[in-house]
N, C-alpha and C. Protein backbone atom coordinates (compact mmCIF):
# COMPACT_ATOMS: atom_id res chain seq x y z
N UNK A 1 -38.43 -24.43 82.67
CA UNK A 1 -39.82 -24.12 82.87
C UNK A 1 -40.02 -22.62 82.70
N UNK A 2 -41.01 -22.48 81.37
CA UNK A 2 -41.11 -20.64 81.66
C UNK A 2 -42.03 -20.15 82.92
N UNK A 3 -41.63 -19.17 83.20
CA UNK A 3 -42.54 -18.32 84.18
C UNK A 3 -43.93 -18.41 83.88
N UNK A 4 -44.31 -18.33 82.46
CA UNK A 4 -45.55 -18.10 82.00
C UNK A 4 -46.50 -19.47 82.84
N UNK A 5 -45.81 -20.53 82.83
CA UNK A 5 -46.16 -21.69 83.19
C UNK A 5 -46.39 -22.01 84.33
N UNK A 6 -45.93 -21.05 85.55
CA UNK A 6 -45.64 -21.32 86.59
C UNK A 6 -46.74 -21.24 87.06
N UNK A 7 -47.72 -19.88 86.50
CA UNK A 7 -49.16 -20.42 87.24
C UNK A 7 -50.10 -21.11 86.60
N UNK A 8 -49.56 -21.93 85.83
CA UNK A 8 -50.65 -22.86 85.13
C UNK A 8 -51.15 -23.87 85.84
N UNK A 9 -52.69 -24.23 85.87
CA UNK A 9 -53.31 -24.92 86.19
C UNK A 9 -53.01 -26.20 85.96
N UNK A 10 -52.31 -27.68 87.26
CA UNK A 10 -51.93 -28.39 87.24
C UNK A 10 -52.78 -29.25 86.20
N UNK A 11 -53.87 -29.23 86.19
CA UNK A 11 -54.71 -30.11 85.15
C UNK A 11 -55.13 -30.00 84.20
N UNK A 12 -55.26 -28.88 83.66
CA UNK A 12 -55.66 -28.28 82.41
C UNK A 12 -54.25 -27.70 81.51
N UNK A 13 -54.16 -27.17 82.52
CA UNK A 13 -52.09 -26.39 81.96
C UNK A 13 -52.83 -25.12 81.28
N UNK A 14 -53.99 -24.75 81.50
CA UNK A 14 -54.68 -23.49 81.61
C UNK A 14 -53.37 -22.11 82.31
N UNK A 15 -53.50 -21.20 81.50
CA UNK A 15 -52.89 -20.07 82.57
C UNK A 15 -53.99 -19.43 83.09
N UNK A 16 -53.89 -18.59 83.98
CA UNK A 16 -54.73 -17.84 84.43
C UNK A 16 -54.33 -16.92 85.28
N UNK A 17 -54.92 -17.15 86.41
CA UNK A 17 -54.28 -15.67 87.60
C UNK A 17 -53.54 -16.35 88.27
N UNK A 18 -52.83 -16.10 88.95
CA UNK A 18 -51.94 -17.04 90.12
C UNK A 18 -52.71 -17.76 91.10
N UNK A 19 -52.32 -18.93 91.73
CA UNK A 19 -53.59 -19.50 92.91
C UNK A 19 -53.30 -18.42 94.20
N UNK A 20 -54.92 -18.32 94.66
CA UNK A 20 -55.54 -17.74 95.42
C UNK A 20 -54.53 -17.69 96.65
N UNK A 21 -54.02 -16.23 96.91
CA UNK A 21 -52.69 -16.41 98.42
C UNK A 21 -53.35 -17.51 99.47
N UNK A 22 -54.82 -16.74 99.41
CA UNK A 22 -55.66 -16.91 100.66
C UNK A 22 -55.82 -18.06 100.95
N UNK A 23 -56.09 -19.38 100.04
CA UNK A 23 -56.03 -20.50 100.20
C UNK A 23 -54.66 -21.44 100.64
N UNK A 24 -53.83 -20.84 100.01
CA UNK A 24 -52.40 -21.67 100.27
C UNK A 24 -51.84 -20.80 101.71
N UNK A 25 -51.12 -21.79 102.41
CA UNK A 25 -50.88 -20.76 103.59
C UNK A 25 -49.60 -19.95 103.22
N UNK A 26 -49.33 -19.14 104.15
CA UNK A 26 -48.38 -18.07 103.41
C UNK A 26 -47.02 -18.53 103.51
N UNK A 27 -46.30 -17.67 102.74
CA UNK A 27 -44.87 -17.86 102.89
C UNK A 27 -43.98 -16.94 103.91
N UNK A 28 -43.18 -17.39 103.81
CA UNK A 28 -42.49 -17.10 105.34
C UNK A 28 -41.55 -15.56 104.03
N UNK A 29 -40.60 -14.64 104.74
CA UNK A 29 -39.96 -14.06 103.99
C UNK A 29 -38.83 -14.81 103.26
N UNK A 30 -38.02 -15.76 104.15
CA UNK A 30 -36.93 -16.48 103.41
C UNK A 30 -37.95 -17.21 102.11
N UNK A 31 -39.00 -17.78 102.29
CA UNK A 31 -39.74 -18.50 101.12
C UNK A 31 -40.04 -17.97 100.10
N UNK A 32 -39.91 -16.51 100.37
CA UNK A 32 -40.16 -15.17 99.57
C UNK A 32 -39.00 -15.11 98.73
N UNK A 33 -37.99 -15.01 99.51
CA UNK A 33 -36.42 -14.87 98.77
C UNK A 33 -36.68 -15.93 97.70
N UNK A 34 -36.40 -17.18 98.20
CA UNK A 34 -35.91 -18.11 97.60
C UNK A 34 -37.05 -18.16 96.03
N UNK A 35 -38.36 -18.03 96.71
CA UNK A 35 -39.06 -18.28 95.46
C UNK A 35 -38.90 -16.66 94.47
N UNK A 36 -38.30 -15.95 94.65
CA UNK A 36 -37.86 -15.00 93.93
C UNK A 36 -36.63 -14.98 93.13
N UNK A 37 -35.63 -16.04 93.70
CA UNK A 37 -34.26 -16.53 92.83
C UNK A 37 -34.75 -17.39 92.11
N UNK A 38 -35.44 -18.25 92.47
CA UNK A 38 -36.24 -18.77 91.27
C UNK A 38 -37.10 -18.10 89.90
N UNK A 39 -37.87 -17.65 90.24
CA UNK A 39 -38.27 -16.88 89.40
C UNK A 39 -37.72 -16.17 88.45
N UNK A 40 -36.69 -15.19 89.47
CA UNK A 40 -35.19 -14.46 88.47
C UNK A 40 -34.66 -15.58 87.44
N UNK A 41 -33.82 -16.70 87.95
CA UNK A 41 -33.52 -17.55 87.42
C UNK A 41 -34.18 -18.16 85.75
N UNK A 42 -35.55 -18.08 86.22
CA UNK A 42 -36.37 -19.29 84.88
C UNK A 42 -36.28 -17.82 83.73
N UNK A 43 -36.73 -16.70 84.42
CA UNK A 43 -36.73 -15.85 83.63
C UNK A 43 -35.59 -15.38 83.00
N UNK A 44 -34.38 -15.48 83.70
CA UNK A 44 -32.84 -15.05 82.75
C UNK A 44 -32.51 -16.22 81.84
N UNK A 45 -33.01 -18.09 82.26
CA UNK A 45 -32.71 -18.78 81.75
C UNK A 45 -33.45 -18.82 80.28
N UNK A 46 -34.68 -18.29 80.10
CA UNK A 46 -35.26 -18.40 79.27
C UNK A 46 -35.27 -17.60 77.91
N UNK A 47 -35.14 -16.32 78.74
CA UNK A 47 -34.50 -15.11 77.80
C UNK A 47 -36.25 -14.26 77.71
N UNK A 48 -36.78 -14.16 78.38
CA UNK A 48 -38.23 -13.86 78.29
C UNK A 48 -38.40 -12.62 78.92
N UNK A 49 -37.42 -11.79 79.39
CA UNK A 49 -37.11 -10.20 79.58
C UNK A 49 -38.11 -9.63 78.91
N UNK A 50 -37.99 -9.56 77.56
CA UNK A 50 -38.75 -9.22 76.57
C UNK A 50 -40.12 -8.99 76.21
N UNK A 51 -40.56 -10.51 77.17
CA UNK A 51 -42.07 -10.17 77.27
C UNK A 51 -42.76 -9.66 78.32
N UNK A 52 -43.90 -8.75 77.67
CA UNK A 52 -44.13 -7.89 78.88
C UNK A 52 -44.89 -8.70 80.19
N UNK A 53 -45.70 -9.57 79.42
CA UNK A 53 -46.57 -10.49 80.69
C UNK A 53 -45.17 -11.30 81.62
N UNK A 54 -44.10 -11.99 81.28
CA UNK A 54 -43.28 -12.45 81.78
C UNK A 54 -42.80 -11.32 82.91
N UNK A 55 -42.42 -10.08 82.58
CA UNK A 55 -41.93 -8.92 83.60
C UNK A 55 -43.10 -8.52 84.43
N UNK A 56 -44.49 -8.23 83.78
CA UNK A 56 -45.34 -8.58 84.81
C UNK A 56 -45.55 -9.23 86.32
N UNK A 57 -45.23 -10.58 85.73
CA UNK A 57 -45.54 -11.59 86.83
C UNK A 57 -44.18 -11.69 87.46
N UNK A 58 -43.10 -11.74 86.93
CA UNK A 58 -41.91 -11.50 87.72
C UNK A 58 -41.92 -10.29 88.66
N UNK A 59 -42.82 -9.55 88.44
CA UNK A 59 -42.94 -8.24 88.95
C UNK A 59 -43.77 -8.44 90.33
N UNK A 60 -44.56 -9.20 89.94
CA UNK A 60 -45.79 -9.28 91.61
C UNK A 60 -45.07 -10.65 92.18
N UNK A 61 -44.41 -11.30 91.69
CA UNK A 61 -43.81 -12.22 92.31
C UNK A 61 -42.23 -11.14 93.50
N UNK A 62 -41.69 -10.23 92.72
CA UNK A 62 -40.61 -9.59 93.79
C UNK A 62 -41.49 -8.20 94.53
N UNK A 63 -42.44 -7.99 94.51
CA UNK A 63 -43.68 -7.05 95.32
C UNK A 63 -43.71 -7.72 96.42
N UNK A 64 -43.53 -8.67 97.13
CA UNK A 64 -43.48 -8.68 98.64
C UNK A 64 -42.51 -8.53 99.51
N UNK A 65 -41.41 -8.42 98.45
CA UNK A 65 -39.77 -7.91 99.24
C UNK A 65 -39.48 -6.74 99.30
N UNK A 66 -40.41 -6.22 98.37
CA UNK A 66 -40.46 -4.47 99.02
C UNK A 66 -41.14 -4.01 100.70
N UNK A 67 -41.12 -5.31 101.19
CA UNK A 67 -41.47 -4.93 102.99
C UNK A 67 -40.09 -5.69 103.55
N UNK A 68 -39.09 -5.89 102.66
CA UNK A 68 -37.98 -6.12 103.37
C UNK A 68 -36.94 -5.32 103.64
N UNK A 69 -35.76 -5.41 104.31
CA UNK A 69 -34.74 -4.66 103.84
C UNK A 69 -33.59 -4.51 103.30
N UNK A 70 -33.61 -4.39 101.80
CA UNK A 70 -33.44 -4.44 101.10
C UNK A 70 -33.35 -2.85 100.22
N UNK A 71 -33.18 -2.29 100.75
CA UNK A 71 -33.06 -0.66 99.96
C UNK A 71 -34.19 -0.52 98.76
N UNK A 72 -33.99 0.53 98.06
CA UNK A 72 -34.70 0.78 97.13
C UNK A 72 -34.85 -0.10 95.82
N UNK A 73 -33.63 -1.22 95.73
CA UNK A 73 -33.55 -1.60 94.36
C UNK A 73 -34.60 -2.68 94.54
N UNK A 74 -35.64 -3.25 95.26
CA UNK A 74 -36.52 -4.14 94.76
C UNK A 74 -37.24 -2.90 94.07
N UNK A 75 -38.00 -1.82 94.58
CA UNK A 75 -38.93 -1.04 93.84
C UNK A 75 -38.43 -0.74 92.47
N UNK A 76 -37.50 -0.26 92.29
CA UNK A 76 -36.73 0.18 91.18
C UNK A 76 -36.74 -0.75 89.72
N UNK A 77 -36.44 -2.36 90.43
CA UNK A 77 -36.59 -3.23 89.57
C UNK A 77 -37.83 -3.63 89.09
N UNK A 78 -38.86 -3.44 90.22
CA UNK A 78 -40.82 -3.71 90.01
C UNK A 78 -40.79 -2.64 88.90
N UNK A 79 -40.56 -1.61 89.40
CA UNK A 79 -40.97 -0.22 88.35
C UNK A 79 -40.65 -0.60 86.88
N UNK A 80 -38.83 -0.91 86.91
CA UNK A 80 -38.81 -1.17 85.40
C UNK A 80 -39.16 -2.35 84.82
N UNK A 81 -39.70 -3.43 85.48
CA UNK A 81 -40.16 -4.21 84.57
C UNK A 81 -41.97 -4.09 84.20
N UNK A 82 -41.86 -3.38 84.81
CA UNK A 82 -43.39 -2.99 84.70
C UNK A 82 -43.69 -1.89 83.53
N UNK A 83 -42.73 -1.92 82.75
CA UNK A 83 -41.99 -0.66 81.35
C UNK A 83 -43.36 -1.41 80.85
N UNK A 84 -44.00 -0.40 79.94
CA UNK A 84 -44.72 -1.34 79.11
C UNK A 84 -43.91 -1.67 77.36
N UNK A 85 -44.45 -2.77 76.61
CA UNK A 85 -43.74 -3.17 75.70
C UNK A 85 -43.64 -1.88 74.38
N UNK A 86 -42.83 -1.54 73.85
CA UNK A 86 -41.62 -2.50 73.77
C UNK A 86 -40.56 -1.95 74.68
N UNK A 87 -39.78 -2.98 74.86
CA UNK A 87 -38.84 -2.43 76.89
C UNK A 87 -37.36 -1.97 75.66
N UNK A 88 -36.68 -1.05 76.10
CA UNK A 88 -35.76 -0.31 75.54
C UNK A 88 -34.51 -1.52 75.56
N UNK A 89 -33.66 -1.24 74.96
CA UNK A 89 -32.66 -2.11 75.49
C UNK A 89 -31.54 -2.03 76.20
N UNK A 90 -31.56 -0.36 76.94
CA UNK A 90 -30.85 0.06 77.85
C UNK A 90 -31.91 -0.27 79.28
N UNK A 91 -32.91 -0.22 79.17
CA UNK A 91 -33.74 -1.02 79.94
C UNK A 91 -33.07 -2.75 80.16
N UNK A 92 -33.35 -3.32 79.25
CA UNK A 92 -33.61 -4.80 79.17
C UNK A 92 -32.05 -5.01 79.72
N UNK A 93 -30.86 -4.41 79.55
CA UNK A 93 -29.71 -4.52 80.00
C UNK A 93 -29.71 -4.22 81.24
N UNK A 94 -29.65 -3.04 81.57
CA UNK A 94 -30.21 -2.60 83.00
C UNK A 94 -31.29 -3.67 84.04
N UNK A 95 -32.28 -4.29 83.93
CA UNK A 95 -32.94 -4.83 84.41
C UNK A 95 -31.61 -6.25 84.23
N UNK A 96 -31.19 -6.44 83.81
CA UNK A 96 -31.37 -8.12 83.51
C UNK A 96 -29.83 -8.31 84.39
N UNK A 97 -29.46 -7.01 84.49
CA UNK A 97 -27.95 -6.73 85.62
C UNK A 97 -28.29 -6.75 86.89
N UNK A 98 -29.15 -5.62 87.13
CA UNK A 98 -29.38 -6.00 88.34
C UNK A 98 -30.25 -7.01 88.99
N UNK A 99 -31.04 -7.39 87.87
CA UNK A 99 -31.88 -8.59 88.52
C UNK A 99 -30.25 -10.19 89.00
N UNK A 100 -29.71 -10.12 88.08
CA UNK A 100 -27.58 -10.91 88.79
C UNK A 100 -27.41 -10.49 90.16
N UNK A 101 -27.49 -9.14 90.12
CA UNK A 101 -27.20 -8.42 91.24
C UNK A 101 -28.11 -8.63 92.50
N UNK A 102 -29.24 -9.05 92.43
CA UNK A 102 -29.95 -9.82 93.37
C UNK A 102 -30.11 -10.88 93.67
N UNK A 103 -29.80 -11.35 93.01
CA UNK A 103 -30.02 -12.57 93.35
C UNK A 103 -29.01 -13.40 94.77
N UNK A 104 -27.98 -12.75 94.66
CA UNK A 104 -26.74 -13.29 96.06
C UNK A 104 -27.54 -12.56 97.31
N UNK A 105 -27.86 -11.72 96.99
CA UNK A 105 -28.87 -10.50 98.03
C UNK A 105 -29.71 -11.36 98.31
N UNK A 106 -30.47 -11.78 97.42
CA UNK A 106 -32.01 -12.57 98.35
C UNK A 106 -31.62 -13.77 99.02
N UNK A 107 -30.81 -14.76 97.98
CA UNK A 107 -29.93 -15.63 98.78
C UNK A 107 -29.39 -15.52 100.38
N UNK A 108 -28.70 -14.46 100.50
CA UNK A 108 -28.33 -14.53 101.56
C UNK A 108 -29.21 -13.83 103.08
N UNK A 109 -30.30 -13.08 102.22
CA UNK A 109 -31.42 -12.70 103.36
C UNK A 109 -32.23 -13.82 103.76
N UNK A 110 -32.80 -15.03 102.67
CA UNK A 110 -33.44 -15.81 103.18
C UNK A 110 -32.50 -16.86 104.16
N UNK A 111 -31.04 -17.04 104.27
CA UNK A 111 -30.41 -17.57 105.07
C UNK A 111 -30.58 -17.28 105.64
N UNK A 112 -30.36 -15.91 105.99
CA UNK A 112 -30.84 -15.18 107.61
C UNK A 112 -32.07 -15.07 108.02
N UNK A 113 -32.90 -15.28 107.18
CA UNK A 113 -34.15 -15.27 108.03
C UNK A 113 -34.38 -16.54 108.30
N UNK A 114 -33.67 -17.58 107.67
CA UNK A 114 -34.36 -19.12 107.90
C UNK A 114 -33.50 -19.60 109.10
N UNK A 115 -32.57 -18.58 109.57
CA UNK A 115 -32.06 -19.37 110.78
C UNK A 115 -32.59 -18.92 112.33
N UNK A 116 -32.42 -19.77 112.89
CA UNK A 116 -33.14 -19.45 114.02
C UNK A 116 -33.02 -18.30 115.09
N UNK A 117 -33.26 -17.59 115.91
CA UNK A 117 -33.10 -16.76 116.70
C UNK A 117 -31.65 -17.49 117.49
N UNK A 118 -30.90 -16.35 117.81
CA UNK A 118 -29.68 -17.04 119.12
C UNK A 118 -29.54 -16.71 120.28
């Protein structure tokens, strides 16, 4: 499934803006993680680095883990995919490493946040 698709309108298959936060109730931070390894995922599976709307939306999709902790490399990674086109290919290497490199990271923060207090 590409990213591009992800906010497509179940009935039309329209793209558009993403659905409204405000309506859907929110996500927890682990829901954050996880739907961010996803995202990483469709996007490395696809090979869609390349496009700038794809790094876009991969981009506001990892913008709420910058209130986690998590050091500087979520910003770092928002910043460079937010390159506008055409993305360098010391860029597109760079991004597409450390976006690997996060992914065990978010993994294992949303474990910890999805478990309970002790």
């Amino acid at each position: 499934m590409s990213l591009r698709r992800s906010f497509s309108h179940p009935a039309t298959g329209a793209r558009g803006v993403p659905p409204d936060p405000a309506l859907a109730a929110p996500l927890s931070d682990a829901e954050l993680c996880e739907r961010a390894v996803q995202a990483i995922w469709r996007s490395l599976d696809e090979h869609e680095l390349i496009d700038q709307a794809v790094r876009d939306e991969l981009a506001m999709v990892l913008e709420p883990l910058t209130a986690l902790p998590l050091g500087p490399q979520a910003r770092r990674l928002i910043d460079t995919l937010r390159l506008p086109d055409p993305i360098d290919p010391v860029h597109l290497y760079w991004l597409t490493r450390r976006l690997l490199t996060l992914v065990p990271e978010l993994q294992a923060t949303a474990v910890a946040l999805s478990k309970p207090d002790a």
